[in-house]
PDB file of N, CA and C in Angstrom:
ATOM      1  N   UNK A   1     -48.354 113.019  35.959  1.00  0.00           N
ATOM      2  CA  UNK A   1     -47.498 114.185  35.857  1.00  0.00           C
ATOM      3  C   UNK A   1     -48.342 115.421  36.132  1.00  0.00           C
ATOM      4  N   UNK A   2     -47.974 116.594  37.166  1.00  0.00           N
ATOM      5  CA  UNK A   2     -48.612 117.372  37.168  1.00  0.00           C
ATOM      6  C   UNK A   2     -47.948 118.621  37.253  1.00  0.00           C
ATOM      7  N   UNK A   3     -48.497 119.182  35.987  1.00  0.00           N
ATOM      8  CA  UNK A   3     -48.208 120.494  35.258  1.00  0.00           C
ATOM      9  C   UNK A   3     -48.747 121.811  36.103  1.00  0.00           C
ATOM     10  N   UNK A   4     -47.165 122.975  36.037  1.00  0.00           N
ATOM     11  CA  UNK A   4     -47.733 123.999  37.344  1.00  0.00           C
ATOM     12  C   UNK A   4     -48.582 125.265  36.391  1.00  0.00           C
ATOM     13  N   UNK A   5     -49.507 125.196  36.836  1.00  0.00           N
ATOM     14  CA  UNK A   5     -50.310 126.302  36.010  1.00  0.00           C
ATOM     15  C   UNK A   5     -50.046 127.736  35.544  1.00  0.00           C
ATOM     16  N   UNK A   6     -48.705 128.154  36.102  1.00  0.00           N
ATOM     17  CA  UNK A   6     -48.135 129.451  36.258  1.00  0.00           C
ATOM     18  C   UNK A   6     -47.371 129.264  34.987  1.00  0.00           C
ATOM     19  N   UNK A   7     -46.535 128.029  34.597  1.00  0.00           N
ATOM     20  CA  UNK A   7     -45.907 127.911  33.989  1.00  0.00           C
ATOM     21  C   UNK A   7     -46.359 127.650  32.463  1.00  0.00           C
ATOM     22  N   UNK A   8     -47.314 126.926  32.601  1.00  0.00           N
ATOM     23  CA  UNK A   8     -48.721 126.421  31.406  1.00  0.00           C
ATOM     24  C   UNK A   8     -49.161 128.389  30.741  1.00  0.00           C
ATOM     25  N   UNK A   9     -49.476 129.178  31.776  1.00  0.00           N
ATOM     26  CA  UNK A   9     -49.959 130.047  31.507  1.00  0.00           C
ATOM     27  C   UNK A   9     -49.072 131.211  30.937  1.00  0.00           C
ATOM     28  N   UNK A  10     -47.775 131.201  30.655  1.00  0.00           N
ATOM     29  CA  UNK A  10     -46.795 131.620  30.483  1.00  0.00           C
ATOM     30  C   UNK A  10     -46.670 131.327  28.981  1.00  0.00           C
ATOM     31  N   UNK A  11     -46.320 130.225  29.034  1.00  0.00           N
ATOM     32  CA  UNK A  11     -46.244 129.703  27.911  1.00  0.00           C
ATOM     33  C   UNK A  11     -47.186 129.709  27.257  1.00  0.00           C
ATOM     34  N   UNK A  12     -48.269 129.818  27.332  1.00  0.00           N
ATOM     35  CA  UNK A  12     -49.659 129.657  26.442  1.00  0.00           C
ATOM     36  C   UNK A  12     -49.841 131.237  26.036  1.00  0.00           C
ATOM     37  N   UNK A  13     -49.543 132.547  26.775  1.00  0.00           N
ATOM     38  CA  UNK A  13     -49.366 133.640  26.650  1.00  0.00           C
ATOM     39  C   UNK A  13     -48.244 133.822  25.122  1.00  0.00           C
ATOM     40  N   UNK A  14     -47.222 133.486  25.803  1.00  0.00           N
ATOM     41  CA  UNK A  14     -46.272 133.889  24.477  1.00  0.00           C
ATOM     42  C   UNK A  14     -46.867 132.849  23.246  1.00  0.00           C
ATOM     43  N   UNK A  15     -47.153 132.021  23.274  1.00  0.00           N
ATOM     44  CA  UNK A  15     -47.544 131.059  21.791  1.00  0.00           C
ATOM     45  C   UNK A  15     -48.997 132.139  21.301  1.00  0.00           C
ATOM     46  N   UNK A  16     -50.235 132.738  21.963  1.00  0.00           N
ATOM     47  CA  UNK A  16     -50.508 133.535  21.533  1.00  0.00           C
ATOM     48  C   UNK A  16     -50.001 134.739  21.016  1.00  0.00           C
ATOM     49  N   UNK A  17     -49.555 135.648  21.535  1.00  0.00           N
ATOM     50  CA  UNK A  17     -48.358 136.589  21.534  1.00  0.00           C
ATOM     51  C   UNK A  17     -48.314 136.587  20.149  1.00  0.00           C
ATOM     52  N   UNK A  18     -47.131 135.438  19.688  1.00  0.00           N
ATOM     53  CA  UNK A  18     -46.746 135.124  18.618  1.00  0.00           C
ATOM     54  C   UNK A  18     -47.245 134.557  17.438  1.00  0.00           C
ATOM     55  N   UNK A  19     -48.525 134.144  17.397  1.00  0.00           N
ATOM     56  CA  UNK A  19     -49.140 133.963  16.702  1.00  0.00           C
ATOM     57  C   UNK A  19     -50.161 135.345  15.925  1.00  0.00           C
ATOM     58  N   UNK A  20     -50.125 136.290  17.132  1.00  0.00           N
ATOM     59  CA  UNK A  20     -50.981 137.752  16.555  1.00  0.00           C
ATOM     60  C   UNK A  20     -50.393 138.495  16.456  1.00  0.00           C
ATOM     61  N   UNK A  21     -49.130 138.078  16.651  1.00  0.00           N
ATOM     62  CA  UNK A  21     -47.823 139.045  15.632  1.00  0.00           C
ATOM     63  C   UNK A  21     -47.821 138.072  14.406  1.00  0.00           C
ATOM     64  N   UNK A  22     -47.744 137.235  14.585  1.00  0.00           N
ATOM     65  CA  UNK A  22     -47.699 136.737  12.560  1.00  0.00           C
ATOM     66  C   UNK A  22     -48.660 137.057  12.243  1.00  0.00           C
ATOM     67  N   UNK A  23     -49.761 137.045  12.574  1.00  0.00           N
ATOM     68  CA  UNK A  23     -51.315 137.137  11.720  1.00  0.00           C
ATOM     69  C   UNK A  23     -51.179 139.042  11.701  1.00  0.00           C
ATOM     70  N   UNK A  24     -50.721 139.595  12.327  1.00  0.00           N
ATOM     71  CA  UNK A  24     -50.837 141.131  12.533  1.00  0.00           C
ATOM     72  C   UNK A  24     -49.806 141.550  11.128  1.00  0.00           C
ATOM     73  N   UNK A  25     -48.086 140.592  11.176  1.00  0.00           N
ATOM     74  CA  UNK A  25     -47.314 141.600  10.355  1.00  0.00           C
ATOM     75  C   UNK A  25     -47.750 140.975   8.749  1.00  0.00           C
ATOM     76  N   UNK A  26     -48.276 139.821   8.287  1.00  0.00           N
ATOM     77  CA  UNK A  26     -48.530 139.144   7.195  1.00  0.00           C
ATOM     78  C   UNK A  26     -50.170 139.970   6.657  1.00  0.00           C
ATOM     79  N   UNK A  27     -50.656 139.994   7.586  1.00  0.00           N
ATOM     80  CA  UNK A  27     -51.862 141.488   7.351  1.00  0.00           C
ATOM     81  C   UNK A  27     -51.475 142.649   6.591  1.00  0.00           C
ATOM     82  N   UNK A  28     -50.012 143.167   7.055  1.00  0.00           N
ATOM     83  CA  UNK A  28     -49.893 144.358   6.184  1.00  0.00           C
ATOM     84  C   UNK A  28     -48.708 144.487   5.202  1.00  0.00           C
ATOM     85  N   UNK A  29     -49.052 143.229   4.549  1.00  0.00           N
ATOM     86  CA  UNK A  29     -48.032 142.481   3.560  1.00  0.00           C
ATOM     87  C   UNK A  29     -48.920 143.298   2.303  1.00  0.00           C
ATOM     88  N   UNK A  30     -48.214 143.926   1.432  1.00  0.00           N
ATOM     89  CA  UNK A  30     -48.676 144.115   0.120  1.00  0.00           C
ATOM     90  C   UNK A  30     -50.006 143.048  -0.862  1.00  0.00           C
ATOM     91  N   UNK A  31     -50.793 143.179  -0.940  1.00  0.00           N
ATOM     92  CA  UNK A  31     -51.277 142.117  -1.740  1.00  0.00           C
ATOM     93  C   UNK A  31     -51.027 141.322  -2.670  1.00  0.00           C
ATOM     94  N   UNK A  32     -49.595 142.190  -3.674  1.00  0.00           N
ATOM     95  CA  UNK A  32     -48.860 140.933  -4.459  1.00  0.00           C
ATOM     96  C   UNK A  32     -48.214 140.352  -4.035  1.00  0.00           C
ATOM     97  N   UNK A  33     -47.381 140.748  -2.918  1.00  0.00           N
ATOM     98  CA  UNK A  33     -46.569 139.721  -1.959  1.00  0.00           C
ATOM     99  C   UNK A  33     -47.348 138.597  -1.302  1.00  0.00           C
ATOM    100  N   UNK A  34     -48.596 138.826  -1.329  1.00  0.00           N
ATOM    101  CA  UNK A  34     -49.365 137.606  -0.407  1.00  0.00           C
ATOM    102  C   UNK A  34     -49.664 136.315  -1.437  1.00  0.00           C
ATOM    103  N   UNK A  35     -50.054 136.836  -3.072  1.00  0.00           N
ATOM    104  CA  UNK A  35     -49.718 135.774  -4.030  1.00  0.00           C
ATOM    105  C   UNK A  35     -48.736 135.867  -4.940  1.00  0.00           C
ATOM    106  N   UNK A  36     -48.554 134.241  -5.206  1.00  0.00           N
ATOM    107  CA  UNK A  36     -47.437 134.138  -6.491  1.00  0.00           C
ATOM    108  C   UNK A  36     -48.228 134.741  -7.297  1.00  0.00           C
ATOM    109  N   UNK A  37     -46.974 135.360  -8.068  1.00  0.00           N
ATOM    110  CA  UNK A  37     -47.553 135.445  -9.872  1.00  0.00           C
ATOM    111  C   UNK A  37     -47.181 134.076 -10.712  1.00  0.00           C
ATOM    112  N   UNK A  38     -48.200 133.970 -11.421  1.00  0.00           N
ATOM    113  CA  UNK A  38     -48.531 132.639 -11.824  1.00  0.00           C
ATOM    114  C   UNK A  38     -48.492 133.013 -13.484  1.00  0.00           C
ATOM    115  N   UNK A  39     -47.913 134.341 -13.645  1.00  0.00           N
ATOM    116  CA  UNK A  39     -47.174 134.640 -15.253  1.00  0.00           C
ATOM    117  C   UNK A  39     -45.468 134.518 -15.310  1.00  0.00           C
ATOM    118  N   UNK A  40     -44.763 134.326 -14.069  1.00  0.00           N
ATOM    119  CA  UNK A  40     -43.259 134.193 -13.920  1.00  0.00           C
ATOM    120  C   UNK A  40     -43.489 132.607 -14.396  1.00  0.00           C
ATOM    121  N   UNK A  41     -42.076 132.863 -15.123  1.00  0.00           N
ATOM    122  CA  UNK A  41     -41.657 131.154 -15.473  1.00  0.00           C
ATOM    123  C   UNK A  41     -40.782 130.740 -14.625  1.00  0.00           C
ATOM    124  N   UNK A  42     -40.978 129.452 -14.087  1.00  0.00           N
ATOM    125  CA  UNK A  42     -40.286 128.825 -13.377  1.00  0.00           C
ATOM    126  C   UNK A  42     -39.373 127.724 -14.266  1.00  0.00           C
ATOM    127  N   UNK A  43     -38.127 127.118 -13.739  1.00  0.00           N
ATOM    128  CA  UNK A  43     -37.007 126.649 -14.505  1.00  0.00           C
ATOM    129  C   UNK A  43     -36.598 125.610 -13.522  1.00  0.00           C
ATOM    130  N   UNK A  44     -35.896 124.967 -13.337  1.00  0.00           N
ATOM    131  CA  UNK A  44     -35.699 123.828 -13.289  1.00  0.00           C
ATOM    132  C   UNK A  44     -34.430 123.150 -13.542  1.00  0.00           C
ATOM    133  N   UNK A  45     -33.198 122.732 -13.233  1.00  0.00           N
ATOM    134  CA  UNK A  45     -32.048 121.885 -13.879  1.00  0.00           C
ATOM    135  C   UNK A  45     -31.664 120.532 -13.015  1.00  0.00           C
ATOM    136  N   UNK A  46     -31.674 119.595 -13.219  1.00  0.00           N
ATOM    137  CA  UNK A  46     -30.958 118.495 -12.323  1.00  0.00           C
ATOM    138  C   UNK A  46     -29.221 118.043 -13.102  1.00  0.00           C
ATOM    139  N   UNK A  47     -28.883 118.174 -12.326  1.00  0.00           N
ATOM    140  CA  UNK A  47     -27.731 118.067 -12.480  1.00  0.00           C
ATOM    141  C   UNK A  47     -26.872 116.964 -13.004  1.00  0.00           C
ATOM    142  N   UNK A  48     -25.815 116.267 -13.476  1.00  0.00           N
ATOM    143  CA  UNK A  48     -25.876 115.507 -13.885  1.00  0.00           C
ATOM    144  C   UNK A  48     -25.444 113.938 -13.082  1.00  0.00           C
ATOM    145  N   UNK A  49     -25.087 114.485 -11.290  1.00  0.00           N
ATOM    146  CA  UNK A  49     -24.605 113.851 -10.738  1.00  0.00           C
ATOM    147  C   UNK A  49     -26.090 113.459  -9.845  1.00  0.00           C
ATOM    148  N   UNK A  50     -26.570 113.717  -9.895  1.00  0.00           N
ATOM    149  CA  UNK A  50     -28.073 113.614  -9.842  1.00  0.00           C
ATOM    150  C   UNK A  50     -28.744 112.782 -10.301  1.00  0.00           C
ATOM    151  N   UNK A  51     -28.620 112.996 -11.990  1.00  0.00           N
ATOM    152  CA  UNK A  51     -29.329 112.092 -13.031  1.00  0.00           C
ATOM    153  C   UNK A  51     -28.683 110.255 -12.807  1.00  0.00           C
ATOM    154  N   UNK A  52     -27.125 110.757 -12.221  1.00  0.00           N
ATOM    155  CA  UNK A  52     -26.279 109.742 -12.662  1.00  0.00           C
ATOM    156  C   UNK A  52     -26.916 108.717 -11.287  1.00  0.00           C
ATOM    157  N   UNK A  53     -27.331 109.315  -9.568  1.00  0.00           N
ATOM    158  CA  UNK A  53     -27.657 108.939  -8.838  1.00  0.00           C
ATOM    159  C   UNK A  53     -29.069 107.830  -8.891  1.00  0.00           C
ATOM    160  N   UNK A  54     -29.973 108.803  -9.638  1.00  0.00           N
ATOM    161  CA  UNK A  54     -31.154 108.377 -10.089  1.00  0.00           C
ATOM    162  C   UNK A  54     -31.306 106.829 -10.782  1.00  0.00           C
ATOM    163  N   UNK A  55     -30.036 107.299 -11.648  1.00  0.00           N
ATOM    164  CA  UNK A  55     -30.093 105.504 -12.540  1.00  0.00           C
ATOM    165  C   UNK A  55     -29.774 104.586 -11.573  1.00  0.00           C
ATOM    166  N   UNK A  56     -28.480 105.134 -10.961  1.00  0.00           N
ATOM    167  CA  UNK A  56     -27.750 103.643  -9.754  1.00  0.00           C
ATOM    168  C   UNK A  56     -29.301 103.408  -9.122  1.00  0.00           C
ATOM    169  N   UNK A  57     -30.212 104.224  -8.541  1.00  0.00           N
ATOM    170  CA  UNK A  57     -31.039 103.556  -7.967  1.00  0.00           C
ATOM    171  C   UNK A  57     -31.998 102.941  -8.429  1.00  0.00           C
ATOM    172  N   UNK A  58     -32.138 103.289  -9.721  1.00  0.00           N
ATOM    173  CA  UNK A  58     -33.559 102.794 -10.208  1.00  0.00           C
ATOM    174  C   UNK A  58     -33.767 101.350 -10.087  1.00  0.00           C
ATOM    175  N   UNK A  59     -32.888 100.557 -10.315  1.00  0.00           N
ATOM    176  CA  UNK A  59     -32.643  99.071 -10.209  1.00  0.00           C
ATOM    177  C   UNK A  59     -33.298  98.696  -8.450  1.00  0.00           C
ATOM    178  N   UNK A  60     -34.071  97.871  -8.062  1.00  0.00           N
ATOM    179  CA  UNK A  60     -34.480  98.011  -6.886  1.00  0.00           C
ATOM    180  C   UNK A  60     -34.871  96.286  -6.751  1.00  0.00           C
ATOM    181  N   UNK A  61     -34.762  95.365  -6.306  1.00  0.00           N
ATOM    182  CA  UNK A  61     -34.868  94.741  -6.038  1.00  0.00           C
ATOM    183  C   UNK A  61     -35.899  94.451  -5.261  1.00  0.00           C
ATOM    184  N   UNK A  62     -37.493  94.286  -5.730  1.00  0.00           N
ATOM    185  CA  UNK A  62     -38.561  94.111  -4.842  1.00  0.00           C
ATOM    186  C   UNK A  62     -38.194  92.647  -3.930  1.00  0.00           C
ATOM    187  N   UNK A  63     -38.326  91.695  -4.490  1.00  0.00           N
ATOM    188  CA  UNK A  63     -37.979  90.648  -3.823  1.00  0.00           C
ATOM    189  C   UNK A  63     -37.242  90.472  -2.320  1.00  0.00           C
ATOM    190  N   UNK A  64     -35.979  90.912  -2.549  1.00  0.00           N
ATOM    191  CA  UNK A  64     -35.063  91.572  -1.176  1.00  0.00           C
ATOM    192  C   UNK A  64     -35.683  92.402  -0.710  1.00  0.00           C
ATOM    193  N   UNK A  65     -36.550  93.333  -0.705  1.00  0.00           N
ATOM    194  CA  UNK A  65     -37.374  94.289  -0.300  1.00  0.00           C
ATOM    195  C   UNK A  65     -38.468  94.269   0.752  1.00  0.00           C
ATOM    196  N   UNK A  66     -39.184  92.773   0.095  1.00  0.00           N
ATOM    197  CA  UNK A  66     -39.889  92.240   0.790  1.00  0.00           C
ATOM    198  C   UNK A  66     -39.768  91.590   1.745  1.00  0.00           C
ATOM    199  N   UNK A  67     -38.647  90.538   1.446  1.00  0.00           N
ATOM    200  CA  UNK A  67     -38.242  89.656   2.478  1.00  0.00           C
ATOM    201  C   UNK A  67     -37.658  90.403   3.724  1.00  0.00           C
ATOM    202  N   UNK A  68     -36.888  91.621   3.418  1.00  0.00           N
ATOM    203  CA  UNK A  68     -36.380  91.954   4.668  1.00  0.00           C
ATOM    204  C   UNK A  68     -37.754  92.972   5.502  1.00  0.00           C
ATOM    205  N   UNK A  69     -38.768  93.649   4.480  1.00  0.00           N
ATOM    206  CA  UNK A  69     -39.852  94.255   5.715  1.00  0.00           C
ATOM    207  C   UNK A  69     -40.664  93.028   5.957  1.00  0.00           C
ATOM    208  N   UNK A  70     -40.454  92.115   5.668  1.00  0.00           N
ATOM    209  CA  UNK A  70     -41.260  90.871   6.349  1.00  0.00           C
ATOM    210  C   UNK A  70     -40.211  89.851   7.761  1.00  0.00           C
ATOM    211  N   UNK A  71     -39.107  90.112   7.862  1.00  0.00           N
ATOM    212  CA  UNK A  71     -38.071  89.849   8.502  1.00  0.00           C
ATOM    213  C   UNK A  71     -38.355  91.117   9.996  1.00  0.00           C
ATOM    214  N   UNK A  72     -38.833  92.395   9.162  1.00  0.00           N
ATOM    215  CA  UNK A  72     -38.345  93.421  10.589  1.00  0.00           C
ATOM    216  C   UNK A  72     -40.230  93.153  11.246  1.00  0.00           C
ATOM    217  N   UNK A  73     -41.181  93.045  10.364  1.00  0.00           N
ATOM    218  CA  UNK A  73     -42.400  92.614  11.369  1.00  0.00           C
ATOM    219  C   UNK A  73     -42.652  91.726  12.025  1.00  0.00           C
ATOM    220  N   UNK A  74     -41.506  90.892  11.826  1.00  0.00           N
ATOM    221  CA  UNK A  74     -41.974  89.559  12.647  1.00  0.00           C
ATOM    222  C   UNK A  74     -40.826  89.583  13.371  1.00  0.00           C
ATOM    223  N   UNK A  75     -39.914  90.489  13.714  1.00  0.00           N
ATOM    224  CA  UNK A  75     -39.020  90.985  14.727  1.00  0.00           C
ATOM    225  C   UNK A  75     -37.475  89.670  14.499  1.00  0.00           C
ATOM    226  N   UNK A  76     -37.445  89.221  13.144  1.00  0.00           N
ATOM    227  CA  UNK A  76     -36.466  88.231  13.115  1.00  0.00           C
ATOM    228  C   UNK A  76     -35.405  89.211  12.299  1.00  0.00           C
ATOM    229  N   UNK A  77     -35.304  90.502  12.496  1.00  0.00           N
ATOM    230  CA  UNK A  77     -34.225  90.967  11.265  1.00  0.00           C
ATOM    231  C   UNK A  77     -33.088  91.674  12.499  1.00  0.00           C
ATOM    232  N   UNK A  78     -32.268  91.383  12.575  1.00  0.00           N
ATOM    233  CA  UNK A  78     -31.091  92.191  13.278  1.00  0.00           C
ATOM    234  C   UNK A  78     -29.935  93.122  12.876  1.00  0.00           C
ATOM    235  N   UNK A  79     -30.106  94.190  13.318  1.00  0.00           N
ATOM    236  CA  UNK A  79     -29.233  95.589  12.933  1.00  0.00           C
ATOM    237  C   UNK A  79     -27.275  95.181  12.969  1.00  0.00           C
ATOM    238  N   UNK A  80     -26.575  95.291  12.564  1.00  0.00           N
ATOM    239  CA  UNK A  80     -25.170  94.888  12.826  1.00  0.00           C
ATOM    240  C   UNK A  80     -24.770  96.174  12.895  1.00  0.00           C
ATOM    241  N   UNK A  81     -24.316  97.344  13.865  1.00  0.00           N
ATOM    242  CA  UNK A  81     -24.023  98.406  13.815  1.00  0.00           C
ATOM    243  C   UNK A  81     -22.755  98.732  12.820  1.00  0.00           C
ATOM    244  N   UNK A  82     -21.741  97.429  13.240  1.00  0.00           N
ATOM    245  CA  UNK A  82     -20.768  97.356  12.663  1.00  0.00           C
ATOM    246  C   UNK A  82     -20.509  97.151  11.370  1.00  0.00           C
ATOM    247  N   UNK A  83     -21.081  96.300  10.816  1.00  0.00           N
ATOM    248  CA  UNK A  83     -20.948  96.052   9.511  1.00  0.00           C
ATOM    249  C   UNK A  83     -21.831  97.465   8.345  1.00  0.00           C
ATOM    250  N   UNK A  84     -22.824  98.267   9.020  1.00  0.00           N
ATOM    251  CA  UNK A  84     -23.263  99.347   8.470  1.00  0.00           C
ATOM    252  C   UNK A  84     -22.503 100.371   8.613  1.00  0.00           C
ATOM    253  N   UNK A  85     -21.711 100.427   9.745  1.00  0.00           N
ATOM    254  CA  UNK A  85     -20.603 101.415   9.869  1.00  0.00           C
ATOM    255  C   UNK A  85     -19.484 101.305   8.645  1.00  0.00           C
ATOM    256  N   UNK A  86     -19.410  99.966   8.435  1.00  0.00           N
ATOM    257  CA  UNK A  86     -18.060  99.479   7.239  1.00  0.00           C
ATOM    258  C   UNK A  86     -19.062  99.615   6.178  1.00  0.00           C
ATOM    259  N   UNK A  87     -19.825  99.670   5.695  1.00  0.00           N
ATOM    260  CA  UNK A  87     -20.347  99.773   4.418  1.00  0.00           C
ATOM    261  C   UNK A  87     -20.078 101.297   4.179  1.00  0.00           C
ATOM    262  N   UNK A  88     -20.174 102.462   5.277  1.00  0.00           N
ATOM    263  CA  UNK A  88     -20.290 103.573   4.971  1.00  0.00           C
ATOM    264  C   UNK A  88     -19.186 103.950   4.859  1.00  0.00           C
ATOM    265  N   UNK A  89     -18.072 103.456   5.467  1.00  0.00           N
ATOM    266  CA  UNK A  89     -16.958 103.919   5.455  1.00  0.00           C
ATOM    267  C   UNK A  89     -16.493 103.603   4.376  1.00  0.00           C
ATOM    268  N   UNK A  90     -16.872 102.486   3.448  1.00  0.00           N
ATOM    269  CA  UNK A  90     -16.466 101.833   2.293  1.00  0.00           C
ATOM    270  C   UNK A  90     -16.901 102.758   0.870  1.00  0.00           C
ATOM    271  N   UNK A  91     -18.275 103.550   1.539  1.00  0.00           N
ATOM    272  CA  UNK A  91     -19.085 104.196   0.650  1.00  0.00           C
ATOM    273  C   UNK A  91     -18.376 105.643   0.285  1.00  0.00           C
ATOM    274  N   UNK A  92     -17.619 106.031   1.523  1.00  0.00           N
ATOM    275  CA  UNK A  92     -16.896 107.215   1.394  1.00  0.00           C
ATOM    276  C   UNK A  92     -15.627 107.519   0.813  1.00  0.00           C
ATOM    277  N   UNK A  93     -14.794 106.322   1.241  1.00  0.00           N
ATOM    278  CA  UNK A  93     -13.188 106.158   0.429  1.00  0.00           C
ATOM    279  C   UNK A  93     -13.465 106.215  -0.919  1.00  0.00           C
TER     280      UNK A  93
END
C-alpha cells in the first residue's frame, strides 16, 4: 500500500495542531482545576435494580464455563444466530 505524502503530511499537521492546543489551553487552567480536592466527599448509591442484577448473576457456573471456552479453542463450538436472537427476544417480553 502506498501512502501519498501530501496527504500523510496534512494529517500529521493537524494531529500536531491539536495536540498544542490541548497542551496550550490545559496550561492556563487554574491550578485547582488541574487537581482534585481530595477533602470533598465522594458518595456513592447502587440502586436496587442493580443489587437485584448482581445476585441473578452471582451464581456462575464454572464448569459450563469451561467446557464451552474449551469448545470455542478447539474451534468445535457453533454460534446459532437464531436461537440467540430468541433468547433475547424472550429476555425482553
Amino acid at each position: 500500500m502506498r501512502v501519498n505524502s501530501h496527504v500523510l503530511d496534512a494529517y500529521g499537521q493537524q494531529g500536531v495542531d491539536r495536540a498544542a492546543k490541548t497542551k496550550s489551553e490545559s496550561a492556563n487552567l487554574p491550578e485547582q482545576s488541574k487537581q482534585p480536592d481530595s477533602t470533598q466527599a465522594t458518595s456513592l448509591s447502587i440502586s436496587n435494580e442493580a443489587k437485584r442484577l448482581a445476585a441473578a448473576n452471582a451464581a456462575v457456573d464454572t464448569e459450563k464455563v469451561a467446557a464451552i471456552k474449551n469448545r470455542i479453542e478447539s474451534g468445535e463450538f457453533e454460534v446459532n444466530p437464531t436461537k440467540i436472537a430468541e433468547k433475547i427476544l424472550d429476555h425482553l417480553a
